[in-house]
N, C-alpha and C. Protein backbone atom coordinates (compact mmCIF):
# COMPACT_ATOMS: atom_id res chain seq x y z
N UNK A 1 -3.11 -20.40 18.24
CA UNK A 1 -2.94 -18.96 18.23
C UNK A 1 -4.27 -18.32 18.62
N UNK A 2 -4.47 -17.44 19.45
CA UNK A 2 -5.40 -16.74 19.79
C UNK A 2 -6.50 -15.90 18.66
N UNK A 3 -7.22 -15.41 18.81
CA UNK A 3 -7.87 -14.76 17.74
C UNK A 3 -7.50 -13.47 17.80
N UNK A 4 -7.36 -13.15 16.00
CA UNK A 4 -6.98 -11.89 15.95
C UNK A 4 -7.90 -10.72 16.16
N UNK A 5 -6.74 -9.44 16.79
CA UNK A 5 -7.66 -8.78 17.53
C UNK A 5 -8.52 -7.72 15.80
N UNK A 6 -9.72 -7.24 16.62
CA UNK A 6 -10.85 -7.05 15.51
C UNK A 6 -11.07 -5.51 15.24
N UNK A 7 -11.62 -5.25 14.68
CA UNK A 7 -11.75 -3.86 13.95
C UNK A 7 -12.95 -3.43 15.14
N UNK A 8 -12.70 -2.00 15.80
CA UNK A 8 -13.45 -1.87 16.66
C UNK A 8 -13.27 -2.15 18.28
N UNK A 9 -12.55 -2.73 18.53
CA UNK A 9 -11.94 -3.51 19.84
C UNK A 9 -11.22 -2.20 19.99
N UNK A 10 -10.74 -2.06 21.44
CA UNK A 10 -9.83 -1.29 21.96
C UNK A 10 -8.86 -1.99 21.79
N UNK A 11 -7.50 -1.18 21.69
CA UNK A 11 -6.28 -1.67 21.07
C UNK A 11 -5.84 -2.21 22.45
N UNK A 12 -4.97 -3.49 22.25
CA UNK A 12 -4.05 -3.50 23.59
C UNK A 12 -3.00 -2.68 24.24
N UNK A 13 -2.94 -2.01 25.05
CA UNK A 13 -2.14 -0.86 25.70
C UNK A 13 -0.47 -1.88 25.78
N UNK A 14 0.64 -0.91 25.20
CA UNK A 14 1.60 -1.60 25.49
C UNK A 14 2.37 -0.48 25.40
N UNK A 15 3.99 -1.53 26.13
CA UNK A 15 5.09 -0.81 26.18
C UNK A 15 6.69 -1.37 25.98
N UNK A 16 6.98 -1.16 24.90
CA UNK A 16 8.14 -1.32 24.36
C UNK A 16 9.17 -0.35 24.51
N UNK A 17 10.72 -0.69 24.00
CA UNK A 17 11.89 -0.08 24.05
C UNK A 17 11.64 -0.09 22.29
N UNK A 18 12.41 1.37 22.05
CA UNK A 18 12.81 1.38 20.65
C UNK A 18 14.54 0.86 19.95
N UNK A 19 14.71 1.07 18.82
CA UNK A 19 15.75 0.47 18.74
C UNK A 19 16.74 1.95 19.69
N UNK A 20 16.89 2.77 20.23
CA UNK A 20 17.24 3.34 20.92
C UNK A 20 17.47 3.45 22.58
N UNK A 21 16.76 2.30 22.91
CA UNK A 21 16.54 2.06 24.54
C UNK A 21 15.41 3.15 24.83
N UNK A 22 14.41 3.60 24.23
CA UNK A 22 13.57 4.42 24.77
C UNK A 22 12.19 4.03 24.73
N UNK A 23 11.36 3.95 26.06
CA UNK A 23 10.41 3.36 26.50
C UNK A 23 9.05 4.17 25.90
N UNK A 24 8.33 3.41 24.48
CA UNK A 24 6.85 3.79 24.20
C UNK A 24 5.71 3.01 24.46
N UNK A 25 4.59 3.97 25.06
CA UNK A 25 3.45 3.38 25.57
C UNK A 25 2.28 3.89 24.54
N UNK A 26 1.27 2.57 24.28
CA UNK A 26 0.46 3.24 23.31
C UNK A 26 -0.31 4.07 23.85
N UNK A 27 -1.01 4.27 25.20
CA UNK A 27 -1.37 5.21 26.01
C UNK A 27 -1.00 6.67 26.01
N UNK A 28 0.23 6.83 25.75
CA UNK A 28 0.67 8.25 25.97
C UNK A 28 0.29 8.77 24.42
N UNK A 29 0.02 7.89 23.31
CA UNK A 29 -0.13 8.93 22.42
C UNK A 29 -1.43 8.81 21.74
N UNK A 30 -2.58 9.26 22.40
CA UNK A 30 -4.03 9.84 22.23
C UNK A 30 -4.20 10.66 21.87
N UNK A 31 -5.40 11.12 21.22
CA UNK A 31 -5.30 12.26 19.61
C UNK A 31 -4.58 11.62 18.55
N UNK A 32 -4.25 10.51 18.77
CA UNK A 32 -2.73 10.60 17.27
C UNK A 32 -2.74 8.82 16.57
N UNK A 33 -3.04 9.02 15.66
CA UNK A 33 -3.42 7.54 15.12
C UNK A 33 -1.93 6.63 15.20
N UNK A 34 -2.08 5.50 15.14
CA UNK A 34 -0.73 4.64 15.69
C UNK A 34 -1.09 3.33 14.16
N UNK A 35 0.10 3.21 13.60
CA UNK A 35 0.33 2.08 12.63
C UNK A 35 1.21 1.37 13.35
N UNK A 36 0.75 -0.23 13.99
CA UNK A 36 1.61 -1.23 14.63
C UNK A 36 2.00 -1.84 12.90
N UNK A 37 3.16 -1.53 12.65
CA UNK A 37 3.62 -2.31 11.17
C UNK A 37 4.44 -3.41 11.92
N UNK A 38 3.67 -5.33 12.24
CA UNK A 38 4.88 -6.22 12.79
C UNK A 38 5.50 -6.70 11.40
N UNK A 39 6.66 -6.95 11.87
CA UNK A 39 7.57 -7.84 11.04
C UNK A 39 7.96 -8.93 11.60
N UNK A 40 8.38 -10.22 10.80
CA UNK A 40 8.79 -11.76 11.72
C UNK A 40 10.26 -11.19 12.22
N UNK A 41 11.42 -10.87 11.82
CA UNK A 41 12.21 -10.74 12.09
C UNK A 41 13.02 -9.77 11.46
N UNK A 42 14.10 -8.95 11.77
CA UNK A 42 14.94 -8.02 11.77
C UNK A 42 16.12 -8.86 11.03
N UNK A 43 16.70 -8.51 9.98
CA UNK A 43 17.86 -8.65 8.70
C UNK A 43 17.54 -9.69 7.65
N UNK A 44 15.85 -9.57 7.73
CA UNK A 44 15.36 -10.76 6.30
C UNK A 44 15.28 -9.50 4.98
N UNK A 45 15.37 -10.32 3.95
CA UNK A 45 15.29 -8.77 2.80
C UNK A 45 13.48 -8.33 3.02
N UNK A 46 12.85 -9.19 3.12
CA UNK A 46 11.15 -8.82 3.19
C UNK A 46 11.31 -8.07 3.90
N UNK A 47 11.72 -8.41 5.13
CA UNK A 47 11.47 -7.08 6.23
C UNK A 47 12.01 -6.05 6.30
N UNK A 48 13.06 -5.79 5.92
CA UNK A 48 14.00 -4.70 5.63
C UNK A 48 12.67 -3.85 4.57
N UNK A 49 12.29 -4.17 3.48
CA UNK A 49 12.29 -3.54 2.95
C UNK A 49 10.85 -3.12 3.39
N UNK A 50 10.15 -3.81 3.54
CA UNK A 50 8.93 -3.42 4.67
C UNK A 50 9.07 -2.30 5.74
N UNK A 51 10.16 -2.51 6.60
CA UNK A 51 10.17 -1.03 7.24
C UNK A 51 11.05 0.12 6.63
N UNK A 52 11.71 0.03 5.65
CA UNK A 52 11.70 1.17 4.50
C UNK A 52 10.81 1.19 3.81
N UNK A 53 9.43 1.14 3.52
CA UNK A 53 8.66 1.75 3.93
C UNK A 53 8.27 2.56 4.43
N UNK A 54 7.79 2.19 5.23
CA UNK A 54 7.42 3.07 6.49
C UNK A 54 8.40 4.52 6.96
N UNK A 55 9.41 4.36 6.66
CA UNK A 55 10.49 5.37 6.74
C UNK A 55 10.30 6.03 5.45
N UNK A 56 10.10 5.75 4.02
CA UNK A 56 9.86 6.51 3.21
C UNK A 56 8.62 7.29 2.93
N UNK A 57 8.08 6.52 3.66
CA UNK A 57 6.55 7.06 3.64
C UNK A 57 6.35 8.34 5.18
N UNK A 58 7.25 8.17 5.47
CA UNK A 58 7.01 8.78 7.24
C UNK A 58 6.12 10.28 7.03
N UNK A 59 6.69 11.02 6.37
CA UNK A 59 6.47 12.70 6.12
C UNK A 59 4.75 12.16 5.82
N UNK A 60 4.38 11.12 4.99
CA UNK A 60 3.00 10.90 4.54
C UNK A 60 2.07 10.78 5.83
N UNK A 61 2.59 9.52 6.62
CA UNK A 61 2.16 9.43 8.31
C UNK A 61 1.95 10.38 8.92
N UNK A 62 2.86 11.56 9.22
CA UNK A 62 3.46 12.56 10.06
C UNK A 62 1.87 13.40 9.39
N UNK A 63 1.88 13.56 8.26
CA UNK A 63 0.89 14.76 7.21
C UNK A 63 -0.76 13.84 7.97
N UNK A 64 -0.82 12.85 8.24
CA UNK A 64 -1.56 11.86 8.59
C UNK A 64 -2.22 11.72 9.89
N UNK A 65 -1.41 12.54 10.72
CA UNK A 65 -1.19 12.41 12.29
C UNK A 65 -0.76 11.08 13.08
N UNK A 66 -0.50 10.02 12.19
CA UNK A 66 0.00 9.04 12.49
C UNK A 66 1.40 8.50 12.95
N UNK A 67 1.34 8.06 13.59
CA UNK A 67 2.67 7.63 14.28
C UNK A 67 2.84 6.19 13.65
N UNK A 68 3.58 5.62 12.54
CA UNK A 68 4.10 4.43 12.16
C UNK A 68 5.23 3.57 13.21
N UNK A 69 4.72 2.28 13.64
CA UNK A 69 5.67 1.60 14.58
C UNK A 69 6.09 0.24 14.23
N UNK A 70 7.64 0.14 13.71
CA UNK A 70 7.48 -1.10 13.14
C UNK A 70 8.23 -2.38 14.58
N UNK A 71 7.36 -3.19 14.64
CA UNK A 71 7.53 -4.43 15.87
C UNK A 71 8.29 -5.83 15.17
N UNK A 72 8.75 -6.12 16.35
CA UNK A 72 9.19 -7.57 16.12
C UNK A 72 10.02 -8.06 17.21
N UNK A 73 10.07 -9.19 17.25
CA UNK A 73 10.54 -10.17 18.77
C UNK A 73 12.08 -10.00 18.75
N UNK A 74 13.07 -9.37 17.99
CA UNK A 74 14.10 -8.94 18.06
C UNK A 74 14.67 -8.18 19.32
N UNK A 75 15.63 -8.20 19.74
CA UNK A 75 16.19 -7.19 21.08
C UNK A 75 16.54 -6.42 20.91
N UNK A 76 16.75 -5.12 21.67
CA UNK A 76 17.05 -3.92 20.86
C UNK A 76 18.24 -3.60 20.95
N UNK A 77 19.18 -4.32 21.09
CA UNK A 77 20.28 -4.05 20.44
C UNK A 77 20.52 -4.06 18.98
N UNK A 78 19.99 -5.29 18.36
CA UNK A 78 19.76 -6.03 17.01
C UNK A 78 19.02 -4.94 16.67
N UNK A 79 17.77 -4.52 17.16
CA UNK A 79 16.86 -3.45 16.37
C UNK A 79 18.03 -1.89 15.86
N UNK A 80 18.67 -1.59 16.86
CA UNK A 80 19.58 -0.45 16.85
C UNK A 80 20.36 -0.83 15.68
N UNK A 81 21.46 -1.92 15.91
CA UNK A 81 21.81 -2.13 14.46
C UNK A 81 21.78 -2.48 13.11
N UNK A 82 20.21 -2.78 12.72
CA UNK A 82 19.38 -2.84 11.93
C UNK A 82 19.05 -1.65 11.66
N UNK A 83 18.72 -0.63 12.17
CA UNK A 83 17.87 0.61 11.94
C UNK A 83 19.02 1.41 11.36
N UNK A 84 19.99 1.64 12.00
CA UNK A 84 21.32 1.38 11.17
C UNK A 84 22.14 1.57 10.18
N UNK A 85 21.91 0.73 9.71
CA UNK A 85 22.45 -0.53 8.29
C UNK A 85 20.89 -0.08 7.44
N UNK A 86 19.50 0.62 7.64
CA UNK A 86 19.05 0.56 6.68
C UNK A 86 18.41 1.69 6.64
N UNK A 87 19.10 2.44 7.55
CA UNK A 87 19.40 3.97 7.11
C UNK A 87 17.97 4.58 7.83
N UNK A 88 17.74 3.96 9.05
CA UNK A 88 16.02 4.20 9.18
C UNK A 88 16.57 5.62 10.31
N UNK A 89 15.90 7.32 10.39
CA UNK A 89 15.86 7.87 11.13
C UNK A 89 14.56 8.03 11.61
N UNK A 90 13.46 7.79 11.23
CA UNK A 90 12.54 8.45 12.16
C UNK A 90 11.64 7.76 12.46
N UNK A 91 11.27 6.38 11.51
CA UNK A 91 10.66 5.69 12.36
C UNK A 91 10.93 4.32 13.73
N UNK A 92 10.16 4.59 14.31
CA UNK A 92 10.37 3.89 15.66
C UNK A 92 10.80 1.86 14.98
N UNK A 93 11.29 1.62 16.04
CA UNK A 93 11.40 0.27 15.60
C UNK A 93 11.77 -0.63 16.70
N UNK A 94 10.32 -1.16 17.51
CA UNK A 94 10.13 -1.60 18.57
C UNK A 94 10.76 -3.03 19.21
N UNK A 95 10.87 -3.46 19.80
CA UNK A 95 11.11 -4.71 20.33
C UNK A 95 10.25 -5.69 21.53
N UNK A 96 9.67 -6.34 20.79
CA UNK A 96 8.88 -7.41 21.29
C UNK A 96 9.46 -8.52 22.05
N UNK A 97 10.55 -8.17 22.55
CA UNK A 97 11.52 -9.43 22.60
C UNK A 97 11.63 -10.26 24.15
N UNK A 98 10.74 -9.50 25.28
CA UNK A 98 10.82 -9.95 26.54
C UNK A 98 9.71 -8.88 27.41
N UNK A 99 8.86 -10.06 28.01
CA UNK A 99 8.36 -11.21 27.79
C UNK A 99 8.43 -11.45 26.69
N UNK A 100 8.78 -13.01 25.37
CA UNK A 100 8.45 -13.16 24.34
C UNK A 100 7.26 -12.69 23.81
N UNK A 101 7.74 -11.57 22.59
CA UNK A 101 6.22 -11.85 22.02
C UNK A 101 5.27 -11.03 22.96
N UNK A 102 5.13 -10.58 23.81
CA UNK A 102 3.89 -10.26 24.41
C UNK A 102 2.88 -9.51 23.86
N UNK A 103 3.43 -8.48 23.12
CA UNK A 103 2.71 -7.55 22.68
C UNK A 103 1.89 -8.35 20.98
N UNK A 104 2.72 -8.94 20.46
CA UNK A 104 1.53 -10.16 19.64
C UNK A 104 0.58 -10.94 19.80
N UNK A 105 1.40 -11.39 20.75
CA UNK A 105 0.24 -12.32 21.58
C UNK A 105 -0.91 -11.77 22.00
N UNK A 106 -0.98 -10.40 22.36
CA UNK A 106 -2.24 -9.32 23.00
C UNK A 106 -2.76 -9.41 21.57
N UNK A 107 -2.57 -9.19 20.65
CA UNK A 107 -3.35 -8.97 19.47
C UNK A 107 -3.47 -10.26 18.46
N UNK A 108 -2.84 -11.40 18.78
CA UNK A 108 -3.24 -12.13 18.42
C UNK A 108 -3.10 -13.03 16.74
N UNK A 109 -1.35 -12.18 17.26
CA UNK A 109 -0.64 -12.56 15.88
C UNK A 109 0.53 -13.15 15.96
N UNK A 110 0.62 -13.62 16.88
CA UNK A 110 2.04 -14.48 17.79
C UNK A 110 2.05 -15.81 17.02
N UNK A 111 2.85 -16.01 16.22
CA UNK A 111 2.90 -17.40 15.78
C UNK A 111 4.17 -18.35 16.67
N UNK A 112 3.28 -18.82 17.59
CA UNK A 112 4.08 -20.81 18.35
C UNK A 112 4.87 -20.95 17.67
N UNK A 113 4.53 -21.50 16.64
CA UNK A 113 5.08 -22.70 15.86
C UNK A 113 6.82 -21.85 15.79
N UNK A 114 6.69 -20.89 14.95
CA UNK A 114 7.93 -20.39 14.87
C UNK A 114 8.83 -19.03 15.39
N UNK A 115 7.62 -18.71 16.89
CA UNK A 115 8.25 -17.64 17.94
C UNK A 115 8.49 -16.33 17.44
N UNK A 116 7.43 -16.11 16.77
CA UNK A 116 7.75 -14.87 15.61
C UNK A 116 6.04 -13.61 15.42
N UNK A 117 6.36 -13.19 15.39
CA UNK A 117 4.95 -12.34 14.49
C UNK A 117 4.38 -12.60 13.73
N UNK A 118 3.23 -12.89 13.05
CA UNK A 118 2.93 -12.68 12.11
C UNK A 118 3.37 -11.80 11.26
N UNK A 119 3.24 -11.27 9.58
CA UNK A 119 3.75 -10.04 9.58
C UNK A 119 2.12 -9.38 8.94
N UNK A 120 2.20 -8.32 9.69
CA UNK A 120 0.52 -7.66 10.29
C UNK A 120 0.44 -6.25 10.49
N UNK A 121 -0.14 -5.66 9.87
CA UNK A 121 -0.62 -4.09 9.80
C UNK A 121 -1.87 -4.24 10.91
N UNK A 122 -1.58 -3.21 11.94
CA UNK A 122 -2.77 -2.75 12.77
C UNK A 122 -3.27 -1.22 12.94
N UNK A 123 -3.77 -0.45 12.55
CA UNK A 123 -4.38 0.94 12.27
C UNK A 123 -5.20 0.38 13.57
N UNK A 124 -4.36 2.25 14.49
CA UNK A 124 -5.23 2.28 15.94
C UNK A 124 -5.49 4.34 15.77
N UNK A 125 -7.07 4.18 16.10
CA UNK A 125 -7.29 5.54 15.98
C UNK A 125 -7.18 6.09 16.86
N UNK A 126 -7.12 7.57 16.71
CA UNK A 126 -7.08 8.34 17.85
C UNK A 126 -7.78 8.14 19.48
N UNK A 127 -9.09 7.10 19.54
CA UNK A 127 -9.53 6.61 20.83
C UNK A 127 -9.47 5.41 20.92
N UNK A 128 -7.97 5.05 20.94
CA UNK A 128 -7.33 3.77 20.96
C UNK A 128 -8.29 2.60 20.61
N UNK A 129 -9.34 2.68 19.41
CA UNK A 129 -10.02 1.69 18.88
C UNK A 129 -9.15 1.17 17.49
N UNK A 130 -9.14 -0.07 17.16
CA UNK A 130 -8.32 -1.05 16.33
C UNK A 130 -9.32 -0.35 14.61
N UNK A 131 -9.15 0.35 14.19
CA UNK A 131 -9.09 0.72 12.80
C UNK A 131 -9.41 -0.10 11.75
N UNK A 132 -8.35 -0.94 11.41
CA UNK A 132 -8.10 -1.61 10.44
C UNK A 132 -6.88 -2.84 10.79
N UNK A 133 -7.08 -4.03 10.64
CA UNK A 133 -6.34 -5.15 10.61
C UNK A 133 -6.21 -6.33 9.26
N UNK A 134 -4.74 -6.26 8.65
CA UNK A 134 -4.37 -6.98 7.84
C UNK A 134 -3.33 -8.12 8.36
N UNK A 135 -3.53 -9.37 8.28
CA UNK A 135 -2.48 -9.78 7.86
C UNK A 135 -2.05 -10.83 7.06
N UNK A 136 -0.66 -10.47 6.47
CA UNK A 136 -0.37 -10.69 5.22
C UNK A 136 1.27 -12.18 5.23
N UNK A 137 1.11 -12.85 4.51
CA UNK A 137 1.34 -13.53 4.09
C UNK A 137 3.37 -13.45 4.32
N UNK A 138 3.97 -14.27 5.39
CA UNK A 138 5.33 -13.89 5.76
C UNK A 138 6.26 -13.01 4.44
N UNK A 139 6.36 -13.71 3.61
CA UNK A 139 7.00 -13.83 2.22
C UNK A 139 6.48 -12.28 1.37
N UNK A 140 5.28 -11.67 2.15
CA UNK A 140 4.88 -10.52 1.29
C UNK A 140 4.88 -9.13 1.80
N UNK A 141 5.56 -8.17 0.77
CA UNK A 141 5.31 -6.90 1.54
C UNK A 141 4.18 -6.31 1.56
N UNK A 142 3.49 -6.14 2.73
CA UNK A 142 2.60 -4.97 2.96
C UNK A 142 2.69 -3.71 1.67
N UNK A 143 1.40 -3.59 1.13
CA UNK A 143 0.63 -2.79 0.13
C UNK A 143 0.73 -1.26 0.53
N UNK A 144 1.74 -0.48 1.30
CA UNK A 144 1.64 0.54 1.92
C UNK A 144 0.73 1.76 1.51
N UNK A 145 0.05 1.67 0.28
CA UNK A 145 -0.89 2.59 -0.12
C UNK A 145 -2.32 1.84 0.43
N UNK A 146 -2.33 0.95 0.63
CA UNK A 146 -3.61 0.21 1.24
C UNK A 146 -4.10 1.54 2.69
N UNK A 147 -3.03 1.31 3.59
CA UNK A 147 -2.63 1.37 4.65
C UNK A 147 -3.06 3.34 4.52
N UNK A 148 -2.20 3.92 4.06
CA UNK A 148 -2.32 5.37 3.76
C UNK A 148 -3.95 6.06 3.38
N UNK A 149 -4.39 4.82 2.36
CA UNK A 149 -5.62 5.17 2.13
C UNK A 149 -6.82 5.15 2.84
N UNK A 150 -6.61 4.19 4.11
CA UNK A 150 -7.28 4.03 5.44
C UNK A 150 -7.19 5.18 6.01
N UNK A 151 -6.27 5.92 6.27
CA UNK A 151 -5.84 7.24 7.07
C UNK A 151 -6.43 8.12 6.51
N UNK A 152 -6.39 8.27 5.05
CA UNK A 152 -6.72 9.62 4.05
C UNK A 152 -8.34 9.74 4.10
């Protein structure tokens, strides 16, 4: 696995479909802090409840200037009916899914072994420099006040 990308580094510029078919680039949104929240996969209970989260917390983000984005190698069809089923309206919920992985792999959280994400908090500031990088343990949810308190 590549090395993870570092606090201070310019973020890798990317572009995903949401679970909606709609194309985001981290480029277009400058001035505005970006939370890459990855997850390994879409309908595990960890992850589910990991990006509820982020959806409950959104108004906190939004108050934040932050844009919360939760990733994973899922297709976005699967992302659409996931987002769904767990009642998610406003936050984004990306798909990493073709090229595999690419956008992990840029940062350096692409796990081989099992074709998946790490599951990894990345805080990108307003001049697309890498903030803050966690990552945490498949099996565990992200500390979302960790994360908030970086912003605050």
């Amino acid at each position: 696995m590549p090395e993870t990308i570092k606090e201070g580094e310019y973020a890798a510029n990317l572009t995903l479909k949401d679970q909606n078919n709609e194309k985001y680039t981290l480029s277009d949104f400058k001035n505005q802090k970006i939370l890459l929240s990855f997850h390994p996969l879409a309908w595990t209970s960890v992850c589910a409840k990991h990006m509820q989260l982020l959806e409950n917390n959104y108004k906190q983000f939004k108050d934040l200037n932050t844009i919360p984005l939760g990733i994973s190698v899922d297709p976005v069809p699967s992302k659409n009916a996931w987002g769904i089923e767990l009642g998610i309206e406003y936050t984004r919920l990306l798909s990493d899914f073709w090229p595999h992985g690419e956008v992990a792999k840029a940062y350096g959280i692409f796990n081989e072994d099992y074709g998946i994400s790490e599951r990894a908090n990345i805080l990108i500031d307003e001049n697309q420099k890498v903030s803050f990088v966690k990552v945490y343990p498949m099996s565990e949810i992200p500390d979302i006040s960790e994360v908030l308190d970086k912003l605050g």
